[in-house]
Protein backbone atom coordinates (compact mmCIF):
# COMPACT_ATOMS: atom_id res chain seq x y z
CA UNK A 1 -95.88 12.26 -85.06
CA UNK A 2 -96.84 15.35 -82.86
CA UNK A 3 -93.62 14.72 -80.67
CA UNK A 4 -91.64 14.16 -82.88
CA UNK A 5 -92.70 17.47 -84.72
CA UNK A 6 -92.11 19.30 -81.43
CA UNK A 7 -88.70 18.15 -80.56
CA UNK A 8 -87.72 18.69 -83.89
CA UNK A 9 -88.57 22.94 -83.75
CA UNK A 10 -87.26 22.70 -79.73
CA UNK A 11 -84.01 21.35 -81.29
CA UNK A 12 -83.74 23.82 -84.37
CA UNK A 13 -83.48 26.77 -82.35
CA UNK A 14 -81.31 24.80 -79.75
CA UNK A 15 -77.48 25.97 -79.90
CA UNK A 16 -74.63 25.55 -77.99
CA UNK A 17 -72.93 28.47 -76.26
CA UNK A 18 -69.24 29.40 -74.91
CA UNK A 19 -68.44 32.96 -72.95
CA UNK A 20 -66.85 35.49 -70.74
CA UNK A 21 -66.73 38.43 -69.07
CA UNK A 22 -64.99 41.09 -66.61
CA UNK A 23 -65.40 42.72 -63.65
CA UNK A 24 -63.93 45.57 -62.09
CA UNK A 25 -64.59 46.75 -58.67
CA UNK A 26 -63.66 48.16 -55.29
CA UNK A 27 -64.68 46.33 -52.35
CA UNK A 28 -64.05 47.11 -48.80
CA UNK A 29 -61.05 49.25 -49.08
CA UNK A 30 -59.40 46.47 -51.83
CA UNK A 31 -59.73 46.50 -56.05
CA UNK A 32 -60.94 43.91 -57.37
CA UNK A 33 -61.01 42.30 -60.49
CA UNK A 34 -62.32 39.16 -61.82
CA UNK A 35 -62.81 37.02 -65.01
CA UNK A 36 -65.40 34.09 -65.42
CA UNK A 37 -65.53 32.20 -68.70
CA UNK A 38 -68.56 30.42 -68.89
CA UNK A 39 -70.65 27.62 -71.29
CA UNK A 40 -73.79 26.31 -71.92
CA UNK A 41 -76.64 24.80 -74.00
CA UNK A 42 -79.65 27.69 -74.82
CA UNK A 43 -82.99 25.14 -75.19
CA UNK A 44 -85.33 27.65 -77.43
CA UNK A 45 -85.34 31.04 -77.19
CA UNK A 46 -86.51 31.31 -73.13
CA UNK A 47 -84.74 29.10 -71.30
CA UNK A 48 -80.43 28.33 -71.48
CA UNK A 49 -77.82 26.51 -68.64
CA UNK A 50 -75.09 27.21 -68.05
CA UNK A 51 -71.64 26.91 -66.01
CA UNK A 52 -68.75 28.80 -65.08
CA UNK A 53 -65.85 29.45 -63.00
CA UNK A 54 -64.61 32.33 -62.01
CA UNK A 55 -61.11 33.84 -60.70
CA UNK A 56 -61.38 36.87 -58.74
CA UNK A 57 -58.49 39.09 -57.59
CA UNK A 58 -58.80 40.66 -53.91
CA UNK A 59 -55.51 41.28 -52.12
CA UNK A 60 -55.12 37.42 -52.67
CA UNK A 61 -56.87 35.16 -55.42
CA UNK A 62 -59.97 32.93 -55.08
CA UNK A 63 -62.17 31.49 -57.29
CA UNK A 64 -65.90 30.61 -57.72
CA UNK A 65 -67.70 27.92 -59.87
CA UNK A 66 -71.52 28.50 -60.85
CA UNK A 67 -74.29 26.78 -62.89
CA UNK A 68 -77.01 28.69 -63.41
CA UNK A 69 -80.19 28.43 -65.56
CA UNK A 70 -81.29 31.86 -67.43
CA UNK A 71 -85.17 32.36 -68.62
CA UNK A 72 -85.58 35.03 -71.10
CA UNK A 73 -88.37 37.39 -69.85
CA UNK A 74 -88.51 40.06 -72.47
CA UNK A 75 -86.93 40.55 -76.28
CA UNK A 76 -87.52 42.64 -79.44
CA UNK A 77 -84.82 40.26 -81.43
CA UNK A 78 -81.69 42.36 -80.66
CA UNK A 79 -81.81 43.05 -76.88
CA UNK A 80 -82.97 40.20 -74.18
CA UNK A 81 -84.06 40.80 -70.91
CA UNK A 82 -83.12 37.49 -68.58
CA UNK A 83 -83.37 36.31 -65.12
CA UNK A 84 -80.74 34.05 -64.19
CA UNK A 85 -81.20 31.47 -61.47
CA UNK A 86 -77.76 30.63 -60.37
CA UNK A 87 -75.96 29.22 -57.60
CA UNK A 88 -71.87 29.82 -56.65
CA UNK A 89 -69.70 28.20 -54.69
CA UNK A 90 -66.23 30.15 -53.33
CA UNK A 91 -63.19 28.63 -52.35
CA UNK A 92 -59.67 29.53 -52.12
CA UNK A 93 -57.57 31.04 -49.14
CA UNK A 94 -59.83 31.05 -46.44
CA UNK A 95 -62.95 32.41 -48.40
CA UNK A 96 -65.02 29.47 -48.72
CA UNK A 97 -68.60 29.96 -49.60
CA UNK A 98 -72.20 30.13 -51.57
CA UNK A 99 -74.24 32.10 -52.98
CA UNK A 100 -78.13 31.30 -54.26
CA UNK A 101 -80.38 33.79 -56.06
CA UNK A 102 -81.76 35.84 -59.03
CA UNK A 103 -79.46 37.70 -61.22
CA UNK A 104 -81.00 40.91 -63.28
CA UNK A 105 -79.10 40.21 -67.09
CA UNK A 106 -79.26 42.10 -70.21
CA UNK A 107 -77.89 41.06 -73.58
CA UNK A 108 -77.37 42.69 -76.75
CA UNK A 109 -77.75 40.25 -80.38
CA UNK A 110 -74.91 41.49 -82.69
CA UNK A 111 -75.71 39.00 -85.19
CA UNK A 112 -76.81 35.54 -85.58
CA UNK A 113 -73.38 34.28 -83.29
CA UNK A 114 -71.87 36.93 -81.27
CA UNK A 115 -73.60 38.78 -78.54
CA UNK A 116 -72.79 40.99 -75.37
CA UNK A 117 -74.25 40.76 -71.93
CA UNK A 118 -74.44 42.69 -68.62
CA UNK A 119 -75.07 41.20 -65.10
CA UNK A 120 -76.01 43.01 -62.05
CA UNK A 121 -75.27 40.86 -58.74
CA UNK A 122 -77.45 38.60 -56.56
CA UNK A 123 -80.53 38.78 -55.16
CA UNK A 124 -80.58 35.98 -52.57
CA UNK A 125 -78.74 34.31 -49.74
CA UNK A 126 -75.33 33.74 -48.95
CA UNK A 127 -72.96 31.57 -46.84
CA UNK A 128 -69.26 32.79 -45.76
CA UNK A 129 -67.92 31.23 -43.02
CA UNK A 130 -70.78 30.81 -40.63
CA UNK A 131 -74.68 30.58 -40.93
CA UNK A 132 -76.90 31.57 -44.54
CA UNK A 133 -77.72 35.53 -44.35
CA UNK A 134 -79.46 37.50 -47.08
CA UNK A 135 -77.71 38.78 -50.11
CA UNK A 136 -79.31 41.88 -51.58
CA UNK A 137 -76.67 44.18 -54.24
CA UNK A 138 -74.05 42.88 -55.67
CA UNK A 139 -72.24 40.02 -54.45
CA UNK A 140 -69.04 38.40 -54.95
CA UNK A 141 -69.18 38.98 -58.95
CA UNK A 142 -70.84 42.66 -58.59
CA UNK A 143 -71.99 43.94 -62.31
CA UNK A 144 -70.15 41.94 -65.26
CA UNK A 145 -70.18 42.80 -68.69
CA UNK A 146 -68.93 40.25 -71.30
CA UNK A 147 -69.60 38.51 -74.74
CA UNK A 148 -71.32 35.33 -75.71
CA UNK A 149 -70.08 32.95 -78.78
CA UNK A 150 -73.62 30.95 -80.45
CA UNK A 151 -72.00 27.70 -82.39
């Protein structure tokens, strides 16, 4: 009876989840712009997954896919401090790749559906062409800002 108790609150606060953002940027000499929808399932009010793909725009286009799983550190109801855990993989026109880290996120409750995030980059490793090196800033994505849709 316990059990079923518990998965019964887990599941209550449970929701589905569909996004996107933007980013804007200028990256060795080239502009770049990019735009990742993403979706997921948010488990209680700590821990979410989640998956997108991203297009990115740098004198050619390439594009990035990227499940991730984002714990909720801090919150006062209307703005969340997360850590995402998150993994991407590149490919397209010669800029095949991966990244693996921690991504800094803030989010912003509008109301009980509709709510607006900001990501700042990688802190990790990453893989381009040759051997893993460290990746420390910004990474492929850089800061994104976008919305989230709560079903």
């Amino acid at each position: 009876m316990m059990i079923l108790a518990l998965v019964c609150s887990v599941n209550a606060s449970a929701q589905w989840f569909v996004g996107g953002g933007t980013n804007f940027g200028y990256i060795k000499d080239n502009f770049q712009f990019s735009f990742h929808p993403q979706a997921g399932y948010e488990f209680n009010d700590r821990w979410a997954v989640g998956f997108g793909l991203g297009f990115t725009l740098v004198n050619d286009i390439y594009g990035y896919a990227e499940p991730y799983v984002r714990f909720n550190c801090w919150n006062n109801d209307k703005l969340f401090v997360d850590v995402k855990a998150r993994a991407e993989f590149i490919f397209g026109h010669g800029a095949e790749g991966a990244q693996v880290g921690l991504s800094p996120s803030l989010r912003y409750k509008i109301n009980d559906h509709w709510q607006v995030y900001g990501d700042a980059g990688l802190f990790g490793a990453e893989k381009v062409g040759g051997d893993w090196a460290p990746a420390f800033g910004v990474g492929s994505i850089g800061i994104s800002t976008g919305v989230i849709y709560k079903f």
